[in-house]
C-alpha atoms as a PDB file:
ATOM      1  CA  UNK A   1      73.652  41.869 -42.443  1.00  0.00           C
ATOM      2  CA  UNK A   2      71.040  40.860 -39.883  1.00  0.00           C
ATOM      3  CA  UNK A   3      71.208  41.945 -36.196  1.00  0.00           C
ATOM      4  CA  UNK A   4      72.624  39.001 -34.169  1.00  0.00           C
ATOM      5  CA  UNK A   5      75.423  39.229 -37.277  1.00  0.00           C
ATOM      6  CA  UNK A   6      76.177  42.702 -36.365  1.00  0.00           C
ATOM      7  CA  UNK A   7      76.225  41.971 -33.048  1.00  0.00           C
ATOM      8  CA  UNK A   8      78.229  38.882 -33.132  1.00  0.00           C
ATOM      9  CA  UNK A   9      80.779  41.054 -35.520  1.00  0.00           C
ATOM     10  CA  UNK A  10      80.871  43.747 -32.936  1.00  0.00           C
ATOM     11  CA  UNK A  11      82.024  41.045 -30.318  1.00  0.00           C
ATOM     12  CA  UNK A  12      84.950  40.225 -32.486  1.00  0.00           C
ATOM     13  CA  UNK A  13      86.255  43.713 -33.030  1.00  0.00           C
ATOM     14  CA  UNK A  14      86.221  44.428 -29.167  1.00  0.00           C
ATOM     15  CA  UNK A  15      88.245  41.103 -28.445  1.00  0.00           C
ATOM     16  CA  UNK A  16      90.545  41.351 -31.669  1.00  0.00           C
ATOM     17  CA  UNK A  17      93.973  41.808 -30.218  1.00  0.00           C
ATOM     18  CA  UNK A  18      95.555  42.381 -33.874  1.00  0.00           C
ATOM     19  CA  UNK A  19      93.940  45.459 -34.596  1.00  0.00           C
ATOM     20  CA  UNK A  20      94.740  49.212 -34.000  1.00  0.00           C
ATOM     21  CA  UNK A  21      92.993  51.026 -31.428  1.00  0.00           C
ATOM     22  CA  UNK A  22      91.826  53.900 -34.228  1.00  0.00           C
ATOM     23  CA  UNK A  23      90.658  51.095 -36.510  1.00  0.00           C
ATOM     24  CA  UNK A  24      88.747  49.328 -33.953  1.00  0.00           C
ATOM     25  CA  UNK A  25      87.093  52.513 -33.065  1.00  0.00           C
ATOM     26  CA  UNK A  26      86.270  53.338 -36.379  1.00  0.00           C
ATOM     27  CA  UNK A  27      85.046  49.689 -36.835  1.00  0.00           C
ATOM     28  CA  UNK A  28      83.015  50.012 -34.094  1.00  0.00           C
ATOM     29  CA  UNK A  29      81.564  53.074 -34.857  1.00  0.00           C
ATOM     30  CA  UNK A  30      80.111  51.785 -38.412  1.00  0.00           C
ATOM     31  CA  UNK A  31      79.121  48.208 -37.254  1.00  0.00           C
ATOM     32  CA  UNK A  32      76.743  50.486 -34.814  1.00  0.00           C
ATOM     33  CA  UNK A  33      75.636  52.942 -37.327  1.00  0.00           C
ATOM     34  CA  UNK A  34      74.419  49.765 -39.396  1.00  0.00           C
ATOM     35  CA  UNK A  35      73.042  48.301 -36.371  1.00  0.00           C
ATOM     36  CA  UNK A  36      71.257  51.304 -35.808  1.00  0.00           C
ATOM     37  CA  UNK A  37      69.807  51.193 -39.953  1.00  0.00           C
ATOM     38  CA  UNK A  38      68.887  47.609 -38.951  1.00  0.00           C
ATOM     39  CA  UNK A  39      67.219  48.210 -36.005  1.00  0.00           C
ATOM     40  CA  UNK A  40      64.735  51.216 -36.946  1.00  0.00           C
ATOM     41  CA  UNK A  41      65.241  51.688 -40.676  1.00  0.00           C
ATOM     42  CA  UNK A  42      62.742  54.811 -40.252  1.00  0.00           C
ATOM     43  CA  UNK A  43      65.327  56.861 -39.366  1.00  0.00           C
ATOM     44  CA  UNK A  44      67.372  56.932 -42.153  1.00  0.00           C
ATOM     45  CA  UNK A  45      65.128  58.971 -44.093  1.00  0.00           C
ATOM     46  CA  UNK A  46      62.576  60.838 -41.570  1.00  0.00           C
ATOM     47  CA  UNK A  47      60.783  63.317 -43.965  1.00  0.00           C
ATOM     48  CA  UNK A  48      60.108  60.646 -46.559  1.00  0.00           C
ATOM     49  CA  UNK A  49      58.874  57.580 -44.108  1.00  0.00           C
ATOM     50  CA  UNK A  50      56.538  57.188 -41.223  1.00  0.00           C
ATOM     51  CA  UNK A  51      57.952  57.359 -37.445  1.00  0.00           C
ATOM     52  CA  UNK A  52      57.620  53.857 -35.479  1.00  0.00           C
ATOM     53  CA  UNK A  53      55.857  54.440 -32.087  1.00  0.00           C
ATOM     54  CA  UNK A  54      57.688  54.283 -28.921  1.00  0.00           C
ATOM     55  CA  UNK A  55      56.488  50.852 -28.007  1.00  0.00           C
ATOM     56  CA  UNK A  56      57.403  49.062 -31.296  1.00  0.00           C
ATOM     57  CA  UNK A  57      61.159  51.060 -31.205  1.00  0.00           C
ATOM     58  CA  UNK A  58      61.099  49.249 -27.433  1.00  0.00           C
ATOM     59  CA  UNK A  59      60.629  46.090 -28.781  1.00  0.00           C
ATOM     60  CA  UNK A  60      62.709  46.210 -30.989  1.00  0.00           C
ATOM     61  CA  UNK A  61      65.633  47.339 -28.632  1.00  0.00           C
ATOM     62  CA  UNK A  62      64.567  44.482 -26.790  1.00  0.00           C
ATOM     63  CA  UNK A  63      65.181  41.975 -29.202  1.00  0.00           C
ATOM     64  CA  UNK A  64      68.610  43.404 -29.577  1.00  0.00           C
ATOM     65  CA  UNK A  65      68.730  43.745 -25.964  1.00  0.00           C
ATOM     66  CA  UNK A  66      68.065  39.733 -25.731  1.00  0.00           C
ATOM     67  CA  UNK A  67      71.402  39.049 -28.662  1.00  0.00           C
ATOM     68  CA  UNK A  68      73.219  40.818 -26.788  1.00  0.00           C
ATOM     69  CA  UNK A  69      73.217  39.088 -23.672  1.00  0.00           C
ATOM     70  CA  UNK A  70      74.664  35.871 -25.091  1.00  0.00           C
ATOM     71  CA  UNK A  71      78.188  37.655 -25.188  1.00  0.00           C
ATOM     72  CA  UNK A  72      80.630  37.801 -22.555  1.00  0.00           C
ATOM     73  CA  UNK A  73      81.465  41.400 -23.624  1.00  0.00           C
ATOM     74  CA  UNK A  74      77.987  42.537 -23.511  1.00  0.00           C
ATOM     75  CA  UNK A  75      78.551  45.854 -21.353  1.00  0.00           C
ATOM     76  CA  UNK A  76      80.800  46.993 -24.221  1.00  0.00           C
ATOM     77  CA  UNK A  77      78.851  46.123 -26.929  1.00  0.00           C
ATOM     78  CA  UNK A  78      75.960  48.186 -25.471  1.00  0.00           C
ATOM     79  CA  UNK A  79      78.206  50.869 -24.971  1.00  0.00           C
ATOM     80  CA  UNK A  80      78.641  50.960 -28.453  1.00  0.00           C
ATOM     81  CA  UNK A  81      75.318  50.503 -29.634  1.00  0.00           C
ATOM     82  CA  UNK A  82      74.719  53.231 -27.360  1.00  0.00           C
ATOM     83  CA  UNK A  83      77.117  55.613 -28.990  1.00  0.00           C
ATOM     84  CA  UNK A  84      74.927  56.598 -32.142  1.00  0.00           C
ATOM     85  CA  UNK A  85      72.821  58.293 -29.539  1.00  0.00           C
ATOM     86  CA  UNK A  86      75.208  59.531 -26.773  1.00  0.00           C
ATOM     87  CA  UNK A  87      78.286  60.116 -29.075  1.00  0.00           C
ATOM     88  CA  UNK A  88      80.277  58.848 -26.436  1.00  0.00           C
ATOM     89  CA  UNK A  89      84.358  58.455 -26.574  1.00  0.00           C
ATOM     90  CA  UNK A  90      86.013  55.144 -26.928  1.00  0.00           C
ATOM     91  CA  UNK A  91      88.083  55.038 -23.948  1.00  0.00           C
ATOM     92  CA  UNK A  92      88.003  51.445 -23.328  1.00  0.00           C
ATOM     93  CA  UNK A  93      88.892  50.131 -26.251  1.00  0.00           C
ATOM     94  CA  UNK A  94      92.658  49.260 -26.303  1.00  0.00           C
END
């Protein structure tokens, strides 16, 4: 699944009123785990594959960055793109 796929699937889960808090979380959780895979593939397997400098990690966040302003909910869905890295709770989510 490509990025703005991800992304746009990740918008859906936050505003999907049908869905149990827990599961949303946990959907949330692996849509940013595979958004994470997308984004820098390298680290996925570190000992085996050559680390992406800092810039080209930027840009890439950028890009992401970029699809993710096009949503409404875009403050959440950075939150949870952000949680791979700050293993933050889920309070929000109803």
């Amino acid at each position: 699944m490509s990025v703005p796929q991800l992304i746009h699937q990740i918008d859906e889960v936050i505003r999907d009123a049908g869905t149990s808090r827990e599961k949303k979380i946990e959907n949330l959780q692996d849509l940013a785990i595979t958004c994470w895979q997308e984004v820098v593939p390298e680290y996925e397997n570190p000992e085996t594959s050559q680390n992406p400098e800092s810039a080209e990690i930027q840009k890439r966040w950028a890009r992401v960055r970029d699809e993710v302003e096009k949503y409404e909910t875009k403050s959440q869905i950075l939150y949870v793109l952000d949680w791979p890295a700050s293993n933050g709770n889920f309070y929000w989510v109803k």
